[in-house]
C-alpha atoms as a PDB file:
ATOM      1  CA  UNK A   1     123.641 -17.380 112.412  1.00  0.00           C
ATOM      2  CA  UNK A   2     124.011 -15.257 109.172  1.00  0.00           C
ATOM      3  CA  UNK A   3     120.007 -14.489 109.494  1.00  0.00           C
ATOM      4  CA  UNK A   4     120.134 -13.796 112.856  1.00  0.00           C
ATOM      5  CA  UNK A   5     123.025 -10.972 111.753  1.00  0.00           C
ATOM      6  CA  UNK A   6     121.470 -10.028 108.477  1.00  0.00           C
ATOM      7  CA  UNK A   7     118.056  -9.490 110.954  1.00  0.00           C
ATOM      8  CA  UNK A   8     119.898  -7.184 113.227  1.00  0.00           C
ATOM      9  CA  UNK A   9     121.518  -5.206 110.429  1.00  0.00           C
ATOM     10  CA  UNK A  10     118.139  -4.799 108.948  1.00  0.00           C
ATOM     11  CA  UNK A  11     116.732  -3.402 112.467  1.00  0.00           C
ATOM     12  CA  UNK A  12     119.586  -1.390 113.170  1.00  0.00           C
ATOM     13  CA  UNK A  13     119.530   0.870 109.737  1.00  0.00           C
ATOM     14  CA  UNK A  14     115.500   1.149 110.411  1.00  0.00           C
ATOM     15  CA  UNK A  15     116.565   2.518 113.859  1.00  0.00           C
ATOM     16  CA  UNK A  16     118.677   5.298 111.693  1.00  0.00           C
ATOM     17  CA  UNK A  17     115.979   5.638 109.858  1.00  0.00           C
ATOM     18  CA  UNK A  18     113.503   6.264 112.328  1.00  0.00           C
ATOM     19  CA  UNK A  19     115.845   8.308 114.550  1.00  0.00           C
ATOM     20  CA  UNK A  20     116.417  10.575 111.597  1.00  0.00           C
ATOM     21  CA  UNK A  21     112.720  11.410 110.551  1.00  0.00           C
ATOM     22  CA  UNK A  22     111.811  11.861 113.877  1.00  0.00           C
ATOM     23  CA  UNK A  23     113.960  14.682 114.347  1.00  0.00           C
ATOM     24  CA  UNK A  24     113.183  16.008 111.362  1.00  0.00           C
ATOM     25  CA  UNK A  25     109.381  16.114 112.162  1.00  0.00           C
ATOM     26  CA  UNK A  26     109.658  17.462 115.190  1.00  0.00           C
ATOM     27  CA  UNK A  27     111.806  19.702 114.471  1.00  0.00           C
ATOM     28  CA  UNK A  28     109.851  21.019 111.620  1.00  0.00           C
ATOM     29  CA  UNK A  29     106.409  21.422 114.109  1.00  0.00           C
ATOM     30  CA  UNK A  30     108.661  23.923 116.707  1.00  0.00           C
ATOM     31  CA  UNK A  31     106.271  26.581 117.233  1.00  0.00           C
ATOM     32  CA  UNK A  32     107.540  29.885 115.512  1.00  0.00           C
ATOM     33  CA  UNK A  33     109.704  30.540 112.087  1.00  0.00           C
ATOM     34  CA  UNK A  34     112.706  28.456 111.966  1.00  0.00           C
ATOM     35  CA  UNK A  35     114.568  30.187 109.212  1.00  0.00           C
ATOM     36  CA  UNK A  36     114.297  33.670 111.878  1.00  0.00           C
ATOM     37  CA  UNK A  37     115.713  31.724 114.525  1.00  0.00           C
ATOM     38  CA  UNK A  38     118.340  30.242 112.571  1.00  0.00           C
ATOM     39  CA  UNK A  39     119.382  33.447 111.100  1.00  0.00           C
ATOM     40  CA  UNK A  40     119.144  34.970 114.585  1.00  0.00           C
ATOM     41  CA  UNK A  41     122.073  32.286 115.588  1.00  0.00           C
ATOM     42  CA  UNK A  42     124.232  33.611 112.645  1.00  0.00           C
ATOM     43  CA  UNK A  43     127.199  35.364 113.535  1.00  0.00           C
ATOM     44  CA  UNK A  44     126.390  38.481 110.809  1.00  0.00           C
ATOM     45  CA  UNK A  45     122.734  38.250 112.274  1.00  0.00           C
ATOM     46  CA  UNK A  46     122.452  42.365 113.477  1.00  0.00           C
ATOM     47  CA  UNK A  47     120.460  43.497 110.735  1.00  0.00           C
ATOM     48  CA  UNK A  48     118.161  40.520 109.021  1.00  0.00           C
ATOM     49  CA  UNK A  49     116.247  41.759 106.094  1.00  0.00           C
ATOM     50  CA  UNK A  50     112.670  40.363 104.770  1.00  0.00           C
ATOM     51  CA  UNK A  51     115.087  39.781 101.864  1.00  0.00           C
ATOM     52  CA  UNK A  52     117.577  37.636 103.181  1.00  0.00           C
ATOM     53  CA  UNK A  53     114.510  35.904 105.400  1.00  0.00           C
ATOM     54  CA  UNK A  54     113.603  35.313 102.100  1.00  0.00           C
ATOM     55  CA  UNK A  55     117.152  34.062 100.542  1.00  0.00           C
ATOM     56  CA  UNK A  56     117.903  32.170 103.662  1.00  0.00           C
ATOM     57  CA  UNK A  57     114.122  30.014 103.262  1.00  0.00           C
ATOM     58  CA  UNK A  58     115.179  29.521  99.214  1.00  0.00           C
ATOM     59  CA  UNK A  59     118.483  28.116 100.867  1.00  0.00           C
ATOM     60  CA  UNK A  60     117.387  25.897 103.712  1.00  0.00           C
ATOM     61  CA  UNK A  61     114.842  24.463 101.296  1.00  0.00           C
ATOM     62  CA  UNK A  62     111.307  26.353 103.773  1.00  0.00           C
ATOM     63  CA  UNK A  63     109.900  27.441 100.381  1.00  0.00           C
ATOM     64  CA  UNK A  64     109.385  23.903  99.089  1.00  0.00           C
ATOM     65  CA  UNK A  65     107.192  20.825 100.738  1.00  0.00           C
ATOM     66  CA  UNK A  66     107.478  19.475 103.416  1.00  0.00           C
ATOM     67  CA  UNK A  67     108.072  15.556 101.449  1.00  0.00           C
ATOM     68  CA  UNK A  68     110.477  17.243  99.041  1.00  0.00           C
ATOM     69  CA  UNK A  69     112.207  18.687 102.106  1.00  0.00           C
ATOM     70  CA  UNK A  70     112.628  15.371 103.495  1.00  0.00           C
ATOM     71  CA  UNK A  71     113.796  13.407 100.436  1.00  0.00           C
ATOM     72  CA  UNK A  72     116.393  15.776  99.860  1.00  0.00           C
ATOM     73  CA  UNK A  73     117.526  16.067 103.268  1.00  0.00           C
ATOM     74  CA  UNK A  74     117.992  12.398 103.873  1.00  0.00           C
ATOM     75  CA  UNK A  75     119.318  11.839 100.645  1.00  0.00           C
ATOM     76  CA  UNK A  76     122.119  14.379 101.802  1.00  0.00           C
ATOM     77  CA  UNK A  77     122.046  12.575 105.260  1.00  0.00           C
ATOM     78  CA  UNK A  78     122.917   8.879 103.579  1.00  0.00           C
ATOM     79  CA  UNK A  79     126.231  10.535 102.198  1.00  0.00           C
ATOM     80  CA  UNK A  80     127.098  12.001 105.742  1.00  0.00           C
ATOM     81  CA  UNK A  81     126.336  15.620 104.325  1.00  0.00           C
ATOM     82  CA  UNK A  82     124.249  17.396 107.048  1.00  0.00           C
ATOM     83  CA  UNK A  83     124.923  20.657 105.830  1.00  0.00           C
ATOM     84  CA  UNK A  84     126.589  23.932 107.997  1.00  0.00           C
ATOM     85  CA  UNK A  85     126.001  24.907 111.123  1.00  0.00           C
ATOM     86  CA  UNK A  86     123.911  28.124 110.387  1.00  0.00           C
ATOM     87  CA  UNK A  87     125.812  29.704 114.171  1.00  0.00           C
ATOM     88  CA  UNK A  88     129.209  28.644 112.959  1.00  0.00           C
ATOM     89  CA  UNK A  89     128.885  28.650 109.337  1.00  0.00           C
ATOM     90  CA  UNK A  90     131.288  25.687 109.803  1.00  0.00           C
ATOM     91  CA  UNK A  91     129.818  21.594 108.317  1.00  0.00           C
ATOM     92  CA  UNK A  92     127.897  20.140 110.659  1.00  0.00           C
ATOM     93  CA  UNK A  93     130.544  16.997 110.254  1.00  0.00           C
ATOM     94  CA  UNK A  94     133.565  18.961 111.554  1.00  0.00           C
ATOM     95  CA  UNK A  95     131.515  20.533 114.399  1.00  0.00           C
ATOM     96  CA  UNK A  96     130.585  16.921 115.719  1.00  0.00           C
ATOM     97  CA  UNK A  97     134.132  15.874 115.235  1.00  0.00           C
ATOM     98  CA  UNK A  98     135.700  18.730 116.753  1.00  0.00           C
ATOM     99  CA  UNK A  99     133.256  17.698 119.979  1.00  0.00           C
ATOM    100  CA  UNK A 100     133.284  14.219 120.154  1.00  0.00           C
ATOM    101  CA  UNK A 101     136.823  13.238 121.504  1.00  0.00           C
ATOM    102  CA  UNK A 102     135.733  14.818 124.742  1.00  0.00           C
ATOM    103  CA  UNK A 103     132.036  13.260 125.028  1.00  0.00           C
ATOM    104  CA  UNK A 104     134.013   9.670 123.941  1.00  0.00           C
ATOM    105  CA  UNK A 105     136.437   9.710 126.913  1.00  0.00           C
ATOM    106  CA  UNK A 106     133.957  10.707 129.261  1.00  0.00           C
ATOM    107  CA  UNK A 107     131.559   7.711 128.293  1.00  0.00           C
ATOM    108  CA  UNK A 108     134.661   5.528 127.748  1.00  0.00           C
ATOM    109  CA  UNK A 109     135.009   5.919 131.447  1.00  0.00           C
ATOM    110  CA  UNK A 110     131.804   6.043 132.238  1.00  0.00           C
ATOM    111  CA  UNK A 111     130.349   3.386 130.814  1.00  0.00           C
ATOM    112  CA  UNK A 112     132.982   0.746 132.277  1.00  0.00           C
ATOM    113  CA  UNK A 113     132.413   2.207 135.701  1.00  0.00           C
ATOM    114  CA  UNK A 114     128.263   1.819 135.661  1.00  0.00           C
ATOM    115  CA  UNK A 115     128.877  -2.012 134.992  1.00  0.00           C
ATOM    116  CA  UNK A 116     132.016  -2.438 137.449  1.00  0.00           C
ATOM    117  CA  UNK A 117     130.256  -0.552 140.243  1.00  0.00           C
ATOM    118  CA  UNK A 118     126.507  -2.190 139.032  1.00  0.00           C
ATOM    119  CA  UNK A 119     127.970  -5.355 138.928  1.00  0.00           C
ATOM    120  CA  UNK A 120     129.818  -5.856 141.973  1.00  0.00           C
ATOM    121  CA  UNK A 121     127.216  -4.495 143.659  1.00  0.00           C
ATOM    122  CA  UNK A 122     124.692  -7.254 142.420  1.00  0.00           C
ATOM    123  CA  UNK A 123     127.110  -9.481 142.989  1.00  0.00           C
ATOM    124  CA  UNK A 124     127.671  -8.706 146.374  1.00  0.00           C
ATOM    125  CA  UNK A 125     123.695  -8.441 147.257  1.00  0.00           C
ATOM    126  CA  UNK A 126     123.284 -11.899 146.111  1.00  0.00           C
ATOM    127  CA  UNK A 127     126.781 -13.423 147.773  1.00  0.00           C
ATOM    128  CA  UNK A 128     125.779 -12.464 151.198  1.00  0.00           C
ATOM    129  CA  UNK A 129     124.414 -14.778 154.085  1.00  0.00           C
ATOM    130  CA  UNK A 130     122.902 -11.994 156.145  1.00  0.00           C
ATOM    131  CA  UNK A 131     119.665 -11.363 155.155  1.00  0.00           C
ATOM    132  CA  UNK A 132     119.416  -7.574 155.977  1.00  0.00           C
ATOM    133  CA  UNK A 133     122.099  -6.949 154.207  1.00  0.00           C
ATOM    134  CA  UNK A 134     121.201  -8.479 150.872  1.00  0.00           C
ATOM    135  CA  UNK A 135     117.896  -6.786 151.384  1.00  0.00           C
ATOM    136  CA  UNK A 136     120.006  -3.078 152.442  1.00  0.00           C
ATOM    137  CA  UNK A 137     122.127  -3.734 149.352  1.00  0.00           C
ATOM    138  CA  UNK A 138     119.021  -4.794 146.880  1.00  0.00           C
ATOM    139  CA  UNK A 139     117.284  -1.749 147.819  1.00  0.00           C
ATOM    140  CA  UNK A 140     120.008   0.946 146.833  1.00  0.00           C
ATOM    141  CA  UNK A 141     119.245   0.611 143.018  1.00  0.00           C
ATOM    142  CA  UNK A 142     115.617   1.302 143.684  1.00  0.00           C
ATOM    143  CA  UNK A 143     117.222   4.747 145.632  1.00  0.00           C
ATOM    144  CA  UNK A 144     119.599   5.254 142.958  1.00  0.00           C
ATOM    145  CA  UNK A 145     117.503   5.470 139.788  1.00  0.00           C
ATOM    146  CA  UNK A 146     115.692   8.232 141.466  1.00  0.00           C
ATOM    147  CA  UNK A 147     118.217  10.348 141.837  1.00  0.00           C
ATOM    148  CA  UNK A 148     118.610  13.083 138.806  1.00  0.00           C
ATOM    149  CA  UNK A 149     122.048  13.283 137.103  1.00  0.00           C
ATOM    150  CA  UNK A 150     122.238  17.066 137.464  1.00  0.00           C
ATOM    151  CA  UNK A 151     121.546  16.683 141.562  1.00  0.00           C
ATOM    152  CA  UNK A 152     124.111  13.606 141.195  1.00  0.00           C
ATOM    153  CA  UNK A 153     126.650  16.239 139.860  1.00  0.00           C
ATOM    154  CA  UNK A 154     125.820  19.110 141.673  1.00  0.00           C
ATOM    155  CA  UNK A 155     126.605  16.807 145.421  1.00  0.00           C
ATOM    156  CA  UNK A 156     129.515  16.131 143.758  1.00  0.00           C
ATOM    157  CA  UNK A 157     130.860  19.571 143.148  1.00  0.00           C
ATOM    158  CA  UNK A 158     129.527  20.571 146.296  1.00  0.00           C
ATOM    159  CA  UNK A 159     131.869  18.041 148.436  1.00  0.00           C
ATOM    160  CA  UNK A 160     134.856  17.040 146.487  1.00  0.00           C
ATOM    161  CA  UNK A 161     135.296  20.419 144.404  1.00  0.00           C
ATOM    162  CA  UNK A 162     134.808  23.042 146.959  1.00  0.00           C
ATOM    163  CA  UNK A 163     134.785  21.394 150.208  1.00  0.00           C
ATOM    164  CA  UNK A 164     137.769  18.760 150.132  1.00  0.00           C
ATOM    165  CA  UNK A 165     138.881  20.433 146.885  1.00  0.00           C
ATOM    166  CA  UNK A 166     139.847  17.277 145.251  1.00  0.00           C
ATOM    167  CA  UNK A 167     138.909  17.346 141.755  1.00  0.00           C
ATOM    168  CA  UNK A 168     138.157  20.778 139.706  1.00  0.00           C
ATOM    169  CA  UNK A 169     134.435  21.361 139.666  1.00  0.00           C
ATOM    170  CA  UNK A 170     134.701  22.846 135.530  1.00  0.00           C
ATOM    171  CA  UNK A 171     135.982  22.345 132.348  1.00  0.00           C
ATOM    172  CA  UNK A 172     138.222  20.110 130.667  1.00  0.00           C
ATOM    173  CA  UNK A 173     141.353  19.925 132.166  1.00  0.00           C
ATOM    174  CA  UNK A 174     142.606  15.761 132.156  1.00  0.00           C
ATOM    175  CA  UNK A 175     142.294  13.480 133.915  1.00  0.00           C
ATOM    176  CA  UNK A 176     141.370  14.993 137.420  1.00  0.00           C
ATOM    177  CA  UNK A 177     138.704  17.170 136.025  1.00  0.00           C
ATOM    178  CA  UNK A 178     137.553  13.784 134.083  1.00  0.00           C
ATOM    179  CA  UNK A 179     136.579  11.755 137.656  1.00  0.00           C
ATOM    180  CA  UNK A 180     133.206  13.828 138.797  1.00  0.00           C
ATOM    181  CA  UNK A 181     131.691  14.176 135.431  1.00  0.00           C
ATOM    182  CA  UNK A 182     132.374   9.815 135.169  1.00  0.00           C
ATOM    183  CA  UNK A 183     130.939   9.193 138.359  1.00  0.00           C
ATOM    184  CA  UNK A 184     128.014  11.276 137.972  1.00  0.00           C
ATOM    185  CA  UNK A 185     127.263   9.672 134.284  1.00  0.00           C
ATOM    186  CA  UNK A 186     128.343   6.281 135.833  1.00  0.00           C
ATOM    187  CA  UNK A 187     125.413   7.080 138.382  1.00  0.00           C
ATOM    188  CA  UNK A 188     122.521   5.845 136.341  1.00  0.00           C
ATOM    189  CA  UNK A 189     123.868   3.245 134.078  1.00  0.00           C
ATOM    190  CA  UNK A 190     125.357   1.675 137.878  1.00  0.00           C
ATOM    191  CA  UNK A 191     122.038   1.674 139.405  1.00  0.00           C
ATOM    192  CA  UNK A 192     120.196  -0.081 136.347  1.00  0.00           C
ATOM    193  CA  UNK A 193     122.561  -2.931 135.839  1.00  0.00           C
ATOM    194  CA  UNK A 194     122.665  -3.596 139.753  1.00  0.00           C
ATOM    195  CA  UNK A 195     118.870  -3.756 139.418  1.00  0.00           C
ATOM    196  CA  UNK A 196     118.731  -6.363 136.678  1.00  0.00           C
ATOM    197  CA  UNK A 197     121.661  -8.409 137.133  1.00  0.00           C
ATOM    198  CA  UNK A 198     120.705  -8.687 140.846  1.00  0.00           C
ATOM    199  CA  UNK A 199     117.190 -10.093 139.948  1.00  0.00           C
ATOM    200  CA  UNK A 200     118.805 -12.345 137.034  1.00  0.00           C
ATOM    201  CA  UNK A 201     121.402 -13.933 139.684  1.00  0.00           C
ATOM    202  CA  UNK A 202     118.390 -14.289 142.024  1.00  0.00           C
ATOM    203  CA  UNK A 203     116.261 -16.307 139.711  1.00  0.00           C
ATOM    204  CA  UNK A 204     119.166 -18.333 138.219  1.00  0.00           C
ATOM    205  CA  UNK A 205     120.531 -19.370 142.011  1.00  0.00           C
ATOM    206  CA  UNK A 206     117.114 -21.037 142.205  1.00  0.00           C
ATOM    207  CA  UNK A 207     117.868 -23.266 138.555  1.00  0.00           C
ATOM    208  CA  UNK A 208     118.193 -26.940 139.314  1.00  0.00           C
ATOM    209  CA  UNK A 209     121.530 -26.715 137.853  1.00  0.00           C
ATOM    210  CA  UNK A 210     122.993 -24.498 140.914  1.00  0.00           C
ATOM    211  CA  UNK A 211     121.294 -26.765 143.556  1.00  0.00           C
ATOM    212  CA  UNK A 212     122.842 -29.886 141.158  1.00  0.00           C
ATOM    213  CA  UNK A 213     126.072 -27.762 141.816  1.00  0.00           C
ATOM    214  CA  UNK A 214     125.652 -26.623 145.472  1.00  0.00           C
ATOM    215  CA  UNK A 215     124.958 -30.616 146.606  1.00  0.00           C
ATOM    216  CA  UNK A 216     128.112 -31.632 144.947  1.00  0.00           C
ATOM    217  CA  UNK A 217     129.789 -29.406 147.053  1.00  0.00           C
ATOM    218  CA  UNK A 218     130.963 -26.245 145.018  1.00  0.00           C
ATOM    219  CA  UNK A 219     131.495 -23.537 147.085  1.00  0.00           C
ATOM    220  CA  UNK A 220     129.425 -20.280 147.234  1.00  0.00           C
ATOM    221  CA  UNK A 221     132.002 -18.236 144.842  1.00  0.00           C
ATOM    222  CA  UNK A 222     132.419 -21.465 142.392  1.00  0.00           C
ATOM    223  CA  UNK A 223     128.959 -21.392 142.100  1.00  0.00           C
ATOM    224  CA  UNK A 224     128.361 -17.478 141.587  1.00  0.00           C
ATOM    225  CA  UNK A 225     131.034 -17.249 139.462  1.00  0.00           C
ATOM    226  CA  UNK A 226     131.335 -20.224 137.107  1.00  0.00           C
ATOM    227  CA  UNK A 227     127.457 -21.698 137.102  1.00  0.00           C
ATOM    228  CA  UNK A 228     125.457 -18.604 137.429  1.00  0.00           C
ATOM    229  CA  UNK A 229     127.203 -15.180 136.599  1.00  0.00           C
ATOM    230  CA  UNK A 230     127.452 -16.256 132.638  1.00  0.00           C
ATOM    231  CA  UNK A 231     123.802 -17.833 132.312  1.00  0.00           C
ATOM    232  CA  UNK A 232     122.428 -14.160 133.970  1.00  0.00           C
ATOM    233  CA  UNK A 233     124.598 -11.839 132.770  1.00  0.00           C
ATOM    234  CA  UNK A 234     122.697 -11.942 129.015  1.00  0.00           C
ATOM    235  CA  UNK A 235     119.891  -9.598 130.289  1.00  0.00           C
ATOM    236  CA  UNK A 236     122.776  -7.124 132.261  1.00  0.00           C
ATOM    237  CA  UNK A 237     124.626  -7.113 128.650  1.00  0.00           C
ATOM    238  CA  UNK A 238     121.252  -5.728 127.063  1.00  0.00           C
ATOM    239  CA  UNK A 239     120.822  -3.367 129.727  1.00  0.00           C
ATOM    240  CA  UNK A 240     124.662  -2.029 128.730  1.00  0.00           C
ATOM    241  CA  UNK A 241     123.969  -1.377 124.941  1.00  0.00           C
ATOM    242  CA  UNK A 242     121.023   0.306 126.105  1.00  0.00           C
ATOM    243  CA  UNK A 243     123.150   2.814 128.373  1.00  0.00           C
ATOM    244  CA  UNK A 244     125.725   2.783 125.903  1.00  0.00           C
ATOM    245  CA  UNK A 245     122.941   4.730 123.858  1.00  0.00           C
ATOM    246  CA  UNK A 246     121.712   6.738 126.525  1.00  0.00           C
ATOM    247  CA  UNK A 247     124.846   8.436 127.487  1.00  0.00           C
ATOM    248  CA  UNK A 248     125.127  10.486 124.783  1.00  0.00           C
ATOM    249  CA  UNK A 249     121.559  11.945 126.167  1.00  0.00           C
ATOM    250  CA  UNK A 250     122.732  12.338 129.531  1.00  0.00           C
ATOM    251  CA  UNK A 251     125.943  13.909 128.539  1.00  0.00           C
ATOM    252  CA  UNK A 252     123.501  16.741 127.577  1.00  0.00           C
ATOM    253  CA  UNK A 253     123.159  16.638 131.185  1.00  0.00           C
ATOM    254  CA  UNK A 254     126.724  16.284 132.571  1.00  0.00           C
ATOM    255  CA  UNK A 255     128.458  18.412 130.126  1.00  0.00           C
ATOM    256  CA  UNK A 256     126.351  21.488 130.988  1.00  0.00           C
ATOM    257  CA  UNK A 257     126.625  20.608 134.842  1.00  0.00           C
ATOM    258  CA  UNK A 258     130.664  20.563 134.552  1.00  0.00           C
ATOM    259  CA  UNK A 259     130.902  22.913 131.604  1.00  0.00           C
ATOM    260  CA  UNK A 260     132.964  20.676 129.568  1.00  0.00           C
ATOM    261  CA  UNK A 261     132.752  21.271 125.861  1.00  0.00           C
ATOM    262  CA  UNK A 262     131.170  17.878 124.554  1.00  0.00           C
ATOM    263  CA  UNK A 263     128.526  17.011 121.717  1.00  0.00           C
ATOM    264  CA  UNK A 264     126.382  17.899 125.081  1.00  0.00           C
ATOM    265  CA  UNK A 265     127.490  21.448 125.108  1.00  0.00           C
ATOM    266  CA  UNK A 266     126.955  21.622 121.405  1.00  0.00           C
ATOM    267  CA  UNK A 267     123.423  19.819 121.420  1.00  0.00           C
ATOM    268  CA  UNK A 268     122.473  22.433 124.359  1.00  0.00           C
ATOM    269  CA  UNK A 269     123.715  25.446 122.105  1.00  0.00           C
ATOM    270  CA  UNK A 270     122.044  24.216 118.788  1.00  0.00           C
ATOM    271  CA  UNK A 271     118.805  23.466 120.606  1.00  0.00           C
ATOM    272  CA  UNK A 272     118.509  26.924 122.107  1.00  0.00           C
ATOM    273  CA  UNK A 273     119.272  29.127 118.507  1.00  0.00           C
ATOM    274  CA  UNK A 274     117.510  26.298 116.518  1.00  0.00           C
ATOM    275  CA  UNK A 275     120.643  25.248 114.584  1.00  0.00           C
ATOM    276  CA  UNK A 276     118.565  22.425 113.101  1.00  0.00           C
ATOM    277  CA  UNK A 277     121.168  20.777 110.892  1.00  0.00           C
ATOM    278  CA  UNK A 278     123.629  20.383 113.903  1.00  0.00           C
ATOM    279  CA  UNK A 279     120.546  19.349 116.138  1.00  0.00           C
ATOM    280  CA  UNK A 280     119.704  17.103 113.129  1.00  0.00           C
ATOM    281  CA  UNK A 281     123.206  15.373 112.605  1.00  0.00           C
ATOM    282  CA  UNK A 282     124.196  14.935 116.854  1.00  0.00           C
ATOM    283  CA  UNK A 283     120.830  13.175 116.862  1.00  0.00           C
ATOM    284  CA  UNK A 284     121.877  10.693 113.519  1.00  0.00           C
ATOM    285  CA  UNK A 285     125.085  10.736 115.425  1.00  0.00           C
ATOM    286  CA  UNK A 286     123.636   9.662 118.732  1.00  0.00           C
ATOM    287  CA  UNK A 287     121.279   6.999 116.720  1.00  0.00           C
ATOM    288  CA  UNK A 288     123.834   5.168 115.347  1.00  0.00           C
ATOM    289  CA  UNK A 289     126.458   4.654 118.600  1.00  0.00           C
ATOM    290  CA  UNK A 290     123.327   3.274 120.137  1.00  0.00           C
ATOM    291  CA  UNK A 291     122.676   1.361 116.845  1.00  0.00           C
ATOM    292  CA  UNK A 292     126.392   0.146 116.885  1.00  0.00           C
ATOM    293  CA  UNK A 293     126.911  -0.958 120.435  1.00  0.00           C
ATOM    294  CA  UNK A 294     123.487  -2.913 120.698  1.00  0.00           C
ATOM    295  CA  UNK A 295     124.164  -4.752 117.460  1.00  0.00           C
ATOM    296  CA  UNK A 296     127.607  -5.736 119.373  1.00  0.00           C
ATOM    297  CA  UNK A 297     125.339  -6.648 122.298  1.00  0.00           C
ATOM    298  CA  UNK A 298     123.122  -8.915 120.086  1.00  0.00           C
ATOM    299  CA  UNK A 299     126.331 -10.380 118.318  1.00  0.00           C
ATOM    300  CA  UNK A 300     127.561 -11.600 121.697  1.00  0.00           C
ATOM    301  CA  UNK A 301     124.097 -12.715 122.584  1.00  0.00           C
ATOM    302  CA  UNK A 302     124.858 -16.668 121.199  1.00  0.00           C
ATOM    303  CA  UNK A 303     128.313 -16.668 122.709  1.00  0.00           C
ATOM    304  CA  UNK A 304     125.951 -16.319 126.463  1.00  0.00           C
ATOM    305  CA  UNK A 305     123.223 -18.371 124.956  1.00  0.00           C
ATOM    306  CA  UNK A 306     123.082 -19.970 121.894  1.00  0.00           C
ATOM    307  CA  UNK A 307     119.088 -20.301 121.929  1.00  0.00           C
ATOM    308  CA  UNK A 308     119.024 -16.167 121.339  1.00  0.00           C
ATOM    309  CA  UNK A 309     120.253 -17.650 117.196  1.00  0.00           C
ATOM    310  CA  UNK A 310     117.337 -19.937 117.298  1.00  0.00           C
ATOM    311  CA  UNK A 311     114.799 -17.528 118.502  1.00  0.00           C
ATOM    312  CA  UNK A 312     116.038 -14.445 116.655  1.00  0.00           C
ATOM    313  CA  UNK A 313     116.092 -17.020 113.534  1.00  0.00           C
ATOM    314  CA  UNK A 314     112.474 -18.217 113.644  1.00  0.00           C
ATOM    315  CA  UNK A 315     110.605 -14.832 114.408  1.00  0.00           C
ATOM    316  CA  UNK A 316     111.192 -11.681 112.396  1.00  0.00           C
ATOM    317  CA  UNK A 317     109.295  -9.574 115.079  1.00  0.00           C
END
């Protein structure tokens, strides 16, 4: 067990790692001059000199190659120093800080909702006698996953906001103006655990062990519940630390649809002036939630299935 954790530690700081020079690279090739755009995002920005082009590049570290750029920048990175936001003038730190309590409690709803509504919809397509039905029910992932978040959120707005006036279509304001930005992030992450926990159930229904089960007499919800939910539910769970990473992406998304003022909003602003250490640190940021819920994921892994240890132990790959 302690090599199968030591294994995923390893894997999750390369993640990091990778996450981080990625961004860095490509944020480096953007076509034009970076240190122009970033001082065109500064608030004192009317009037920019070839000289202070010149003392901004000396600042940001453009003058010098780009390996010596990158040494010193993650070097800086490891300590949690990703430098000031060159719109805000403010540490890239405190600007993520200042955002992330909204982004959390829209994911923190969110995410529970995808695997509720995922779930019992799986649940249901594989608990039902009637054959169009399960095939009806099976079907609306497929529909689902197609769907884009911003059309998701849009509907939304359109009926509940200004048609039955329900919920607030913008902004921040608690818990009712919370519901349509959920659902809409809950959308995707639904749709994708229906899909694979639906197939999972399928396959493990059809085990030996369930028709052992079945002829013994257990009834239908004995044997959905206590036989086959646990043994299929390992892929669903991998499925979850994978959206768990992906909703700080979509909140890119959902945040700009609903105008809430998120690490969304503030990814969307620093993209569009180039703020490249804010850019640089939300993406770190986003890197290691993904990095910390999947390494949760593959801790619970044994508790489902204790041959994950063995496997994970015996293969490095």
């Amino acid at each position: 067990m302690r090599r199968y954790v030591l294994w995923r530690l390893v894997q999750a700081v390369g993640v990091l790692w990778a996450a981080y020079t990625l961004a860095f690279l490509l944020l480096d090739v953007l076509p034009g001059d970076p240190v122009a755009a970033m001082a065109g995002a500064g608030l004192n920005s009317t009037q920019v000199t070839p000289e202070r082009l010149a003392e901004l590049r000396t600042e940001y570290g453009f003058d010098r190659p780009l390996l010596v750029r990158y040494a010193a920048s993650l070097g800086h990175a490891v300590r949690g120093d990703f430098g000031d936001s060159v719109a805000t003038g403010r540490p890239v730190a405190d600007t993520i800080a200042d955002a992330l309590p909204q982004t959390l409690q829209l994911a923190g709803v969110a995410l529970p909702l995808a695997v509720l509504a995922g779930g019992t919809l799986a649940l249901a397509a594989t608990a039902t006698r009637r054959r169009w039905l399960r095939q009806l029910l099976l079907s609306l992932p497929s529909v689902g996953i197609s769907l884009p978040a911003f059309w998701v959120g849009l509907m939304l707005v359109q009926l509940f906001s200004f048609r039955l006036r329900l919920f607030p279509a913008f902004g921040n304001d608690g818990a009712a103006g919370l519901v349509l930005p959920a659902v809409t992030l809950a959308v995707p992450g639904a749709v994708l655990v229906a899909q694979v926990l639906s197939k999972s159930l399928l396959t493990v229904l059809d085990e030996p062990y369930v028709q052992t089960a079945r002829a013994k007499g257990a009834g239908r919800a004995r044997v959905q519940f206590r036989h086959a939910l646990r043994n299929a539910s390992l892929p669903a769970l991998t499925v979850v630390g994978v959206l768990a990473g992906q909703l700080t992406a979509n909140a890119v998304v959902v945040e700009n649809v609903f105008s809430r003022n998120g690490l969304g909003r503030i990814t969307t602003d620093a993209v569009t002036v180039q703020d490249i250490p804010v850019v640089q640190g939300v993406v770190v940021f986003g890197a290691l939630i993904f990095v910390l819920v999947n390494l949760l994921v593959d801790l619970a892994g044994p508790w489902l299935d204790p041959r994950v240890v063995t496997s994970g132990a015996r293969s490095p790959a």
